[in-house]
PDB file of N, CA and C in Angstrom:
ATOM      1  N   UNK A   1      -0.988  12.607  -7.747  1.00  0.00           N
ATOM      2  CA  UNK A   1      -0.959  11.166  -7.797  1.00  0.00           C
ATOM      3  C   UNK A   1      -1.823  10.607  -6.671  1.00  0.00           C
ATOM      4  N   UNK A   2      -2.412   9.678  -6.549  1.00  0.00           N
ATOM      5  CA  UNK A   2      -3.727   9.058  -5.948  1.00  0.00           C
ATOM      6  C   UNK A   2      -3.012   8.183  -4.958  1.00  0.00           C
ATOM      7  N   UNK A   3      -3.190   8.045  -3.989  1.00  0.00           N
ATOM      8  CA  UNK A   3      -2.405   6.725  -2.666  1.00  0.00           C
ATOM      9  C   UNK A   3      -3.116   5.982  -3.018  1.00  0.00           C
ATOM     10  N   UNK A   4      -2.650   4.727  -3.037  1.00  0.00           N
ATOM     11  CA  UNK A   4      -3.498   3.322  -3.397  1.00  0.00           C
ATOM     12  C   UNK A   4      -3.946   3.032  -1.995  1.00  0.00           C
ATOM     13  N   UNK A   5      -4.563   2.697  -2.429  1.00  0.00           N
ATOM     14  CA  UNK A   5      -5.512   1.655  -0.542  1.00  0.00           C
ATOM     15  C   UNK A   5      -4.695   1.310   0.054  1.00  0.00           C
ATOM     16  N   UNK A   6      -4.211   1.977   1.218  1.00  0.00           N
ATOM     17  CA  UNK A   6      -3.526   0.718   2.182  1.00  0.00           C
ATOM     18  C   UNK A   6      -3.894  -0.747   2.325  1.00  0.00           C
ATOM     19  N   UNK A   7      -5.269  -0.645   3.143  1.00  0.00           N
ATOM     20  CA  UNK A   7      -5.425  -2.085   3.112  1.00  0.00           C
ATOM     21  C   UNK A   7      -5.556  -2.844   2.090  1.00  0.00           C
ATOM     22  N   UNK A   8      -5.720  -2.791   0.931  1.00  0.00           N
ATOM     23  CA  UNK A   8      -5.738  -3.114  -0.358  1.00  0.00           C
ATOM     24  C   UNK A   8      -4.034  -3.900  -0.427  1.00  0.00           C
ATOM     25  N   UNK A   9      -3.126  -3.424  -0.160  1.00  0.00           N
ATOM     26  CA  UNK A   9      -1.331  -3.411  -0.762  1.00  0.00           C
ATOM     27  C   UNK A   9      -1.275  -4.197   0.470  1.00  0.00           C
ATOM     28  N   UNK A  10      -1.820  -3.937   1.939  1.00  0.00           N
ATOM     29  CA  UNK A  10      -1.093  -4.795   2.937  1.00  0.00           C
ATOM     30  C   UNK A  10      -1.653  -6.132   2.474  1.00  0.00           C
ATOM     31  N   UNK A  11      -2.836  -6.218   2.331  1.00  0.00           N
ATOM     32  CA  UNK A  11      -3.564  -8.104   1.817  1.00  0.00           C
ATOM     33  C   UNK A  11      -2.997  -8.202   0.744  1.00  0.00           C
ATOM     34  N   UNK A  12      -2.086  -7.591  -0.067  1.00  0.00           N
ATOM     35  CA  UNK A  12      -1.145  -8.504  -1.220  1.00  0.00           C
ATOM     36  C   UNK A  12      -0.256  -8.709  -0.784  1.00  0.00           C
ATOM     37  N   UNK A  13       0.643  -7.742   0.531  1.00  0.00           N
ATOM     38  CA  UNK A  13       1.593  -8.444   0.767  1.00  0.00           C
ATOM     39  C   UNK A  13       1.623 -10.017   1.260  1.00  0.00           C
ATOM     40  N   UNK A  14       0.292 -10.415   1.966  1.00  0.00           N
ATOM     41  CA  UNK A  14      -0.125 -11.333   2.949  1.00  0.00           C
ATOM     42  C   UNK A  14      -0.157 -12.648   1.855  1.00  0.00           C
ATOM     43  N   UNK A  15      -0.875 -12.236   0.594  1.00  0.00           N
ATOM     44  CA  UNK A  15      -0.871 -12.936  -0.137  1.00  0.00           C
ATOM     45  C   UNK A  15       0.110 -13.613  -1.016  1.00  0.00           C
ATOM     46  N   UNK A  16       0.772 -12.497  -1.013  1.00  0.00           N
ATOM     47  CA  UNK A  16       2.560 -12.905  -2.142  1.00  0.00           C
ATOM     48  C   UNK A  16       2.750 -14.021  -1.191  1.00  0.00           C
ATOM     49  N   UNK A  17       3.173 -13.384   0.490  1.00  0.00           N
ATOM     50  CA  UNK A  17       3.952 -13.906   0.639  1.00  0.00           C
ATOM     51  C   UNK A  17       3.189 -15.934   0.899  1.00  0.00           C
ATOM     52  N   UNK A  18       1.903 -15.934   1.055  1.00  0.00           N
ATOM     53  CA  UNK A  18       1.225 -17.260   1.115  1.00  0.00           C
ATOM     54  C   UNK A  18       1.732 -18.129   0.084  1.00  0.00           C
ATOM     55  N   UNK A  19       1.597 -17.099  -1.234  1.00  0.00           N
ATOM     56  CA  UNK A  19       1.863 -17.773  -2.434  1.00  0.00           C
ATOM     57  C   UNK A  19       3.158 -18.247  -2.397  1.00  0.00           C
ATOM     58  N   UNK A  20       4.282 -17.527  -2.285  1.00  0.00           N
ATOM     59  CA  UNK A  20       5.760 -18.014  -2.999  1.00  0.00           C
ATOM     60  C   UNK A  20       5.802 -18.840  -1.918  1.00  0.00           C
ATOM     61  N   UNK A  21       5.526 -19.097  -0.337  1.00  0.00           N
ATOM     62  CA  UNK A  21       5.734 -20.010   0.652  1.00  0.00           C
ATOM     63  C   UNK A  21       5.072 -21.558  -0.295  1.00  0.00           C
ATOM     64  N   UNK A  22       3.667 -21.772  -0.567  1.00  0.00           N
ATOM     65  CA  UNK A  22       2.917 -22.434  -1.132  1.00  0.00           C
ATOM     66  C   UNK A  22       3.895 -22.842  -2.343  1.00  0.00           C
ATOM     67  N   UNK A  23       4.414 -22.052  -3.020  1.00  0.00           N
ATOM     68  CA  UNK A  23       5.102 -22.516  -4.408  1.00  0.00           C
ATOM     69  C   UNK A  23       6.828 -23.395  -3.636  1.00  0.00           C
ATOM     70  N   UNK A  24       6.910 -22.792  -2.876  1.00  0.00           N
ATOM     71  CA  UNK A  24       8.199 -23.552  -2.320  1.00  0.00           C
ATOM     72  C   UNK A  24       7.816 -24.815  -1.701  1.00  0.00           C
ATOM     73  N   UNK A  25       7.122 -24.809  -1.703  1.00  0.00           N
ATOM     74  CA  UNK A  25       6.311 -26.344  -0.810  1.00  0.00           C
ATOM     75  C   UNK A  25       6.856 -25.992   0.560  1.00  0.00           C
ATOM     76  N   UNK A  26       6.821 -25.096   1.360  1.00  0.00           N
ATOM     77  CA  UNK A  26       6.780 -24.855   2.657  1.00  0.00           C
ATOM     78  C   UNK A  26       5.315 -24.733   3.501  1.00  0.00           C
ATOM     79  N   UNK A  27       5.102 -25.918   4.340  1.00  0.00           N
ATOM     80  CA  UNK A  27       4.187 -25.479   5.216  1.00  0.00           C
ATOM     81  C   UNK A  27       4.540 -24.671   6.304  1.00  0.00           C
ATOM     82  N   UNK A  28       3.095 -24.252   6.141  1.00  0.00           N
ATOM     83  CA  UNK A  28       2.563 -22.930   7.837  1.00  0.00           C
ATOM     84  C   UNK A  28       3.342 -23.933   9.161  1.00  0.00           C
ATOM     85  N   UNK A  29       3.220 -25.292   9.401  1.00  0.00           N
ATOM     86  CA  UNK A  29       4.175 -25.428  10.117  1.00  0.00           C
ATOM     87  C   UNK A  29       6.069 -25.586  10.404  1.00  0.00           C
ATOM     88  N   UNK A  30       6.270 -25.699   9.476  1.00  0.00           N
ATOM     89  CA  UNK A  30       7.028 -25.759   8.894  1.00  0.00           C
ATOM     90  C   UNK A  30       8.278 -24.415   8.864  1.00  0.00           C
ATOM     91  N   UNK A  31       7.581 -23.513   8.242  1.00  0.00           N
ATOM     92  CA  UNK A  31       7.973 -22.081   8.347  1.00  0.00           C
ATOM     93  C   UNK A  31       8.154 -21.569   9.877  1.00  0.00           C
ATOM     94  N   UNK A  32       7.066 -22.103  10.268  1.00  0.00           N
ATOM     95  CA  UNK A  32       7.259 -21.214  11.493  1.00  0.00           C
ATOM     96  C   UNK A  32       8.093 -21.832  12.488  1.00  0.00           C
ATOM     97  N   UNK A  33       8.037 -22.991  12.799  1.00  0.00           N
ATOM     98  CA  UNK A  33       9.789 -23.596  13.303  1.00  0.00           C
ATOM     99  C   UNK A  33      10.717 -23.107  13.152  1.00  0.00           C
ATOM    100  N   UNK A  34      10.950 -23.299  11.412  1.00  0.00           N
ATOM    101  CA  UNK A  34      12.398 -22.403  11.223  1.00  0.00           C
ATOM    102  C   UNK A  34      12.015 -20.907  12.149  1.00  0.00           C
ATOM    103  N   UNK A  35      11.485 -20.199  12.024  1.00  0.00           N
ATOM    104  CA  UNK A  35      10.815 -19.007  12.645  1.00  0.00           C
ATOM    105  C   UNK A  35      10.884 -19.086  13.949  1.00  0.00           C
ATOM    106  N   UNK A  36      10.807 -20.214  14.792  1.00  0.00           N
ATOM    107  CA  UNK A  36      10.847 -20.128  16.456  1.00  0.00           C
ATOM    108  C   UNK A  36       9.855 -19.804  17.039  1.00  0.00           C
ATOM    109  N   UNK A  37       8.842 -19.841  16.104  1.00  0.00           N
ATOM    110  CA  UNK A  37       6.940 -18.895  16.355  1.00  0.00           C
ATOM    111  C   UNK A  37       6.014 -20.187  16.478  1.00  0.00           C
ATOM    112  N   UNK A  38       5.116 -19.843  16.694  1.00  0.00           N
ATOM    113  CA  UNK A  38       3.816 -20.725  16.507  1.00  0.00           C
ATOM    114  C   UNK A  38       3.055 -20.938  15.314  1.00  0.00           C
ATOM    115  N   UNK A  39       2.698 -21.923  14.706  1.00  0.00           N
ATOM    116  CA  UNK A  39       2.160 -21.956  13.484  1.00  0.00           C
ATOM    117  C   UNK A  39       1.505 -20.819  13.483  1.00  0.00           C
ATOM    118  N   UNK A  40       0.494 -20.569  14.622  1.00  0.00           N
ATOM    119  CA  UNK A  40      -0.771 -19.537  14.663  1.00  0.00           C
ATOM    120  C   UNK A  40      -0.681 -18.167  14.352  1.00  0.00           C
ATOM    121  N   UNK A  41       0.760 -17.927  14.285  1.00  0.00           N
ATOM    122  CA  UNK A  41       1.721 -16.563  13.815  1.00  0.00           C
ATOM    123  C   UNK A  41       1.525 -16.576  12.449  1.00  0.00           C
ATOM    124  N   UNK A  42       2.074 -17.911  11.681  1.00  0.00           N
ATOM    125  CA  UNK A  42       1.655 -17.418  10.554  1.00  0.00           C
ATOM    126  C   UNK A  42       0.639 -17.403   9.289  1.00  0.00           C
ATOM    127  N   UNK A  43      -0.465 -18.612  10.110  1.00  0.00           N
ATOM    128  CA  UNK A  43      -1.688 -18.342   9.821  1.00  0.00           C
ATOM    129  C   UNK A  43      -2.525 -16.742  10.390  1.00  0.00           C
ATOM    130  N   UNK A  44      -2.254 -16.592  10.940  1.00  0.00           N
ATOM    131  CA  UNK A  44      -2.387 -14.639  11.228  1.00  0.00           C
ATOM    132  C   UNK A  44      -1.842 -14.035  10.386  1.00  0.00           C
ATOM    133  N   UNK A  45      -1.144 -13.856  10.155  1.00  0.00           N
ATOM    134  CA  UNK A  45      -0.276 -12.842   8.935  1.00  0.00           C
ATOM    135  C   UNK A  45      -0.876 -13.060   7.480  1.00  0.00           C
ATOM    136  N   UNK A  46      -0.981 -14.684   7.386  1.00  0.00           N
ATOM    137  CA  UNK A  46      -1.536 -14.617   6.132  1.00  0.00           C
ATOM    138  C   UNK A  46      -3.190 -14.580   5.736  1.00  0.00           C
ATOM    139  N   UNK A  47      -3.716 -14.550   7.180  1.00  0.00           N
ATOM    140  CA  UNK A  47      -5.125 -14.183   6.990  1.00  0.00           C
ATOM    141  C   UNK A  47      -5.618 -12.744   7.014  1.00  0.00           C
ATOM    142  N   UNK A  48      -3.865 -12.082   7.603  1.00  0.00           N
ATOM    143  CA  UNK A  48      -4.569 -10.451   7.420  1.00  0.00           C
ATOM    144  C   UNK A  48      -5.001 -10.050   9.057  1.00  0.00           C
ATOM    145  N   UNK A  49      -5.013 -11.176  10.097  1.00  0.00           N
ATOM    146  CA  UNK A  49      -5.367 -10.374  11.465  1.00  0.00           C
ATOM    147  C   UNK A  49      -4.326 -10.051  11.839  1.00  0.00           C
ATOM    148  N   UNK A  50      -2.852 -10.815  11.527  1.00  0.00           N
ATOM    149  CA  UNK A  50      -1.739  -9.743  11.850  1.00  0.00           C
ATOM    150  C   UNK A  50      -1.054  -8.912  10.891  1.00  0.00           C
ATOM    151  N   UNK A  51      -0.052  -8.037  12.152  1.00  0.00           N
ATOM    152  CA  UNK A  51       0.309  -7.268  10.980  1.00  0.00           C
ATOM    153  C   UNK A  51       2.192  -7.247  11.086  1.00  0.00           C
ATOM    154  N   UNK A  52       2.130  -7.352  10.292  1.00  0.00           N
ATOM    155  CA  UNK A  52       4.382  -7.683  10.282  1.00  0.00           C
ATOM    156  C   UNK A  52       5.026  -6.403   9.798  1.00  0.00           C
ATOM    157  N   UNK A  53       5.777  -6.109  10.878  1.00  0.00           N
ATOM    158  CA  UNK A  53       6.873  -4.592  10.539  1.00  0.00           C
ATOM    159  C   UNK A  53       8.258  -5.671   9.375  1.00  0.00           C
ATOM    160  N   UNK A  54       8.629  -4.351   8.803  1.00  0.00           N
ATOM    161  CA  UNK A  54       9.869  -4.979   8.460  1.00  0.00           C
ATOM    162  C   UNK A  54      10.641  -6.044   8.926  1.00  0.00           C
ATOM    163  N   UNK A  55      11.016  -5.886  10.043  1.00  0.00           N
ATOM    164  CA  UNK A  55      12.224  -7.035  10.895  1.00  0.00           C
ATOM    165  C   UNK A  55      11.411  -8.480  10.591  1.00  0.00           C
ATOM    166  N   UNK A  56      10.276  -8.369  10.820  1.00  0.00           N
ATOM    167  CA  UNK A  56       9.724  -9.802  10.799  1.00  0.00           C
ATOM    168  C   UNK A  56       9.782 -10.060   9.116  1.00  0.00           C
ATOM    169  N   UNK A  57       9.100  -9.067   8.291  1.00  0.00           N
ATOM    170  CA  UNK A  57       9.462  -9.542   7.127  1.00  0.00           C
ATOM    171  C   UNK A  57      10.375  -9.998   6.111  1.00  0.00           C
ATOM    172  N   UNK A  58      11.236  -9.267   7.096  1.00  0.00           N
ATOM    173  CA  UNK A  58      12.967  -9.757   6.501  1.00  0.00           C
ATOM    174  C   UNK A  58      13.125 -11.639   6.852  1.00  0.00           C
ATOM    175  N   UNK A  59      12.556 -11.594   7.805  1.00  0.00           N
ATOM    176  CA  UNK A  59      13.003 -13.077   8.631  1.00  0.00           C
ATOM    177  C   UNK A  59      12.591 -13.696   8.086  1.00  0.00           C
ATOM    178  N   UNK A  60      11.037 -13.671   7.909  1.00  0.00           N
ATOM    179  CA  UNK A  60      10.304 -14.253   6.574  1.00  0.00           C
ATOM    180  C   UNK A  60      11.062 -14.400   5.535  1.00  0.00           C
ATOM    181  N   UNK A  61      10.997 -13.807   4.896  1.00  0.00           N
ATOM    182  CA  UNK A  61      12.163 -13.793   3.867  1.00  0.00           C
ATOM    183  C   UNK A  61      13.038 -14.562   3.277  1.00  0.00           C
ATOM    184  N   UNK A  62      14.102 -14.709   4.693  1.00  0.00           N
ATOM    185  CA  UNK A  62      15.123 -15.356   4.688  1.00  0.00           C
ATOM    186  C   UNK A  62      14.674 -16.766   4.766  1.00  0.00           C
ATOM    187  N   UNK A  63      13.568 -17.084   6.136  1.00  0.00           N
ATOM    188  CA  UNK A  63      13.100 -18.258   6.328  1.00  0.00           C
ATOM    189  C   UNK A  63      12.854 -19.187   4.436  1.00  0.00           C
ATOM    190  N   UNK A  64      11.852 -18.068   4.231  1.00  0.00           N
ATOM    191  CA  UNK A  64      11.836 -18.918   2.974  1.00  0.00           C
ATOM    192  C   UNK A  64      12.562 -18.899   1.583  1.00  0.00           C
ATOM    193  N   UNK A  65      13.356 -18.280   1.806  1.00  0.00           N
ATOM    194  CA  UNK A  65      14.843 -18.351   0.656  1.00  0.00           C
ATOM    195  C   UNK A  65      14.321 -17.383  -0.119  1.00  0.00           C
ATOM    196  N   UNK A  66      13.783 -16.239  -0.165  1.00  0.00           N
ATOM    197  CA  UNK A  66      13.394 -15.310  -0.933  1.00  0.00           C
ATOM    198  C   UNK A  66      14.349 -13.591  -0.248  1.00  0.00           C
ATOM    199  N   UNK A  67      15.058 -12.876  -1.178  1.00  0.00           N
ATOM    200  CA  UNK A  67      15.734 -12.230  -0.850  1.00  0.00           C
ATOM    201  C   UNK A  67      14.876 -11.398  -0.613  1.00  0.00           C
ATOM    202  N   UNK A  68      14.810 -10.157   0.521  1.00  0.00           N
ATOM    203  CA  UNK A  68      13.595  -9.150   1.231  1.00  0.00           C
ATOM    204  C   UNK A  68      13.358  -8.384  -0.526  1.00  0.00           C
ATOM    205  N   UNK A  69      14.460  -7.690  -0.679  1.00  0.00           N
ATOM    206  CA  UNK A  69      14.299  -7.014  -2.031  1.00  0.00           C
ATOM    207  C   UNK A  69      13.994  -7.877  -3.190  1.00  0.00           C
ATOM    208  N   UNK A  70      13.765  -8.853  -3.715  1.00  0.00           N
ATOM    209  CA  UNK A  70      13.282  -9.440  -4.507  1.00  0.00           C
ATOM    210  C   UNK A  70      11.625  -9.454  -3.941  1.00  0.00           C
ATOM    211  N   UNK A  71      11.419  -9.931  -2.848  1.00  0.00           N
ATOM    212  CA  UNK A  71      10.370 -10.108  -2.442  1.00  0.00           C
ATOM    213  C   UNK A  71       9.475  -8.745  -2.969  1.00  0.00           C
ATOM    214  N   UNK A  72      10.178  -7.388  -2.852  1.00  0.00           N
ATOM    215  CA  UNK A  72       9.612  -5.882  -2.587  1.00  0.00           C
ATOM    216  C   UNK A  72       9.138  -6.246  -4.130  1.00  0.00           C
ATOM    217  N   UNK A  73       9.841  -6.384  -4.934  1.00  0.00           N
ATOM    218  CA  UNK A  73      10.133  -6.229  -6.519  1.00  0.00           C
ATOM    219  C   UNK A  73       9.184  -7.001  -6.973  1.00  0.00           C
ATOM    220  N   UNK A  74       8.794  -7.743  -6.172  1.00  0.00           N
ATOM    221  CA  UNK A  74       7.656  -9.126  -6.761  1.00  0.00           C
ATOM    222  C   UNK A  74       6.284  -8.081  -6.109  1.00  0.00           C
ATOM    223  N   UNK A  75       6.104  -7.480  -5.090  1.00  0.00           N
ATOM    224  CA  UNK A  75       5.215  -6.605  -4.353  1.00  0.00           C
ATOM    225  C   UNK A  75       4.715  -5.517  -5.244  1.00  0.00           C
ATOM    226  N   UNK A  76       6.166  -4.685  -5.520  1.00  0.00           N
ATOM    227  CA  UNK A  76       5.527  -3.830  -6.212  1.00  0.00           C
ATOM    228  C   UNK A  76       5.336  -3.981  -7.750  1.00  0.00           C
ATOM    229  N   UNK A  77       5.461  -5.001  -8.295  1.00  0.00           N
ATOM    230  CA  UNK A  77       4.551  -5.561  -9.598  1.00  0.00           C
ATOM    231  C   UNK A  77       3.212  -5.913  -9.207  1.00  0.00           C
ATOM    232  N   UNK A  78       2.903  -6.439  -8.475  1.00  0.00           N
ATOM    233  CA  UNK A  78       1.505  -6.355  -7.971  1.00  0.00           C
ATOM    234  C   UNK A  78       0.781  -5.188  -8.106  1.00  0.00           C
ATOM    235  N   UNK A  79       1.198  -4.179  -7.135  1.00  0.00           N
ATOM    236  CA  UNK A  79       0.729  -3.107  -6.562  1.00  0.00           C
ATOM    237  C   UNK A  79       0.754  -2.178  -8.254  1.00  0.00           C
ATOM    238  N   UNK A  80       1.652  -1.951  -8.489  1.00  0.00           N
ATOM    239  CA  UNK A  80       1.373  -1.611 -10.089  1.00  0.00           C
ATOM    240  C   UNK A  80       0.549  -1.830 -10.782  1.00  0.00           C
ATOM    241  N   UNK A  81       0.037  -3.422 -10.687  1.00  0.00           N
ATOM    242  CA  UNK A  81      -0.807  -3.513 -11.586  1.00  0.00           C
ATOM    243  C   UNK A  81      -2.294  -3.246 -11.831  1.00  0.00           C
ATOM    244  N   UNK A  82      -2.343  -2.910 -10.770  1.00  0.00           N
ATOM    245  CA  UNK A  82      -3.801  -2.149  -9.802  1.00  0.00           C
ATOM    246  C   UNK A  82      -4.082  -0.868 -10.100  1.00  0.00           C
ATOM    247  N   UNK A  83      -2.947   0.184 -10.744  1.00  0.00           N
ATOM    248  CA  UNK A  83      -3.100   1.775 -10.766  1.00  0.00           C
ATOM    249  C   UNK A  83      -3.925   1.579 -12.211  1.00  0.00           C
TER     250      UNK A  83
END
């Protein structure tokens, strides 16, 4: 079986998560308040210069009302659809 691109799967995660934020009508400032961060945190993440371990992505997550495992489930339909 073939490994898919890392960097390929990390810029969809960056992207899901832009998108479902964008579909919730949550702004980059916005989010990141609830978050306790700097906007500039999460314009980084979603441009791909940072990079988020789990813990942060969970927070994410929560921040934006999306359950971590739903989130994965929405990820790896993506990533699927690429093989």
């Amino acid at each position: 079986m073939k490994i898919p691109n890392e960097n390929t799967n990390r810029k969809k995660i960056y992207l899901l998560l832009k998108q479902i934020r964008e579909d919730k009508g949550i702004r980059q400032v916005d989010l990141a308040e609830n978050l306790g961060v700097p906007q500039s945190f999460i314009s980084k993440y979603e441009s791909g210069e940072r990079q988020l371990d789990i813990l942060e992505l969970r927070q994410i997550c929560i921040a934006i009302g999306l359950p971590l495992t739903d989130f994965l489930k929405l990820l790896e339909g993506q990533i699927n659809e690429t093989k």
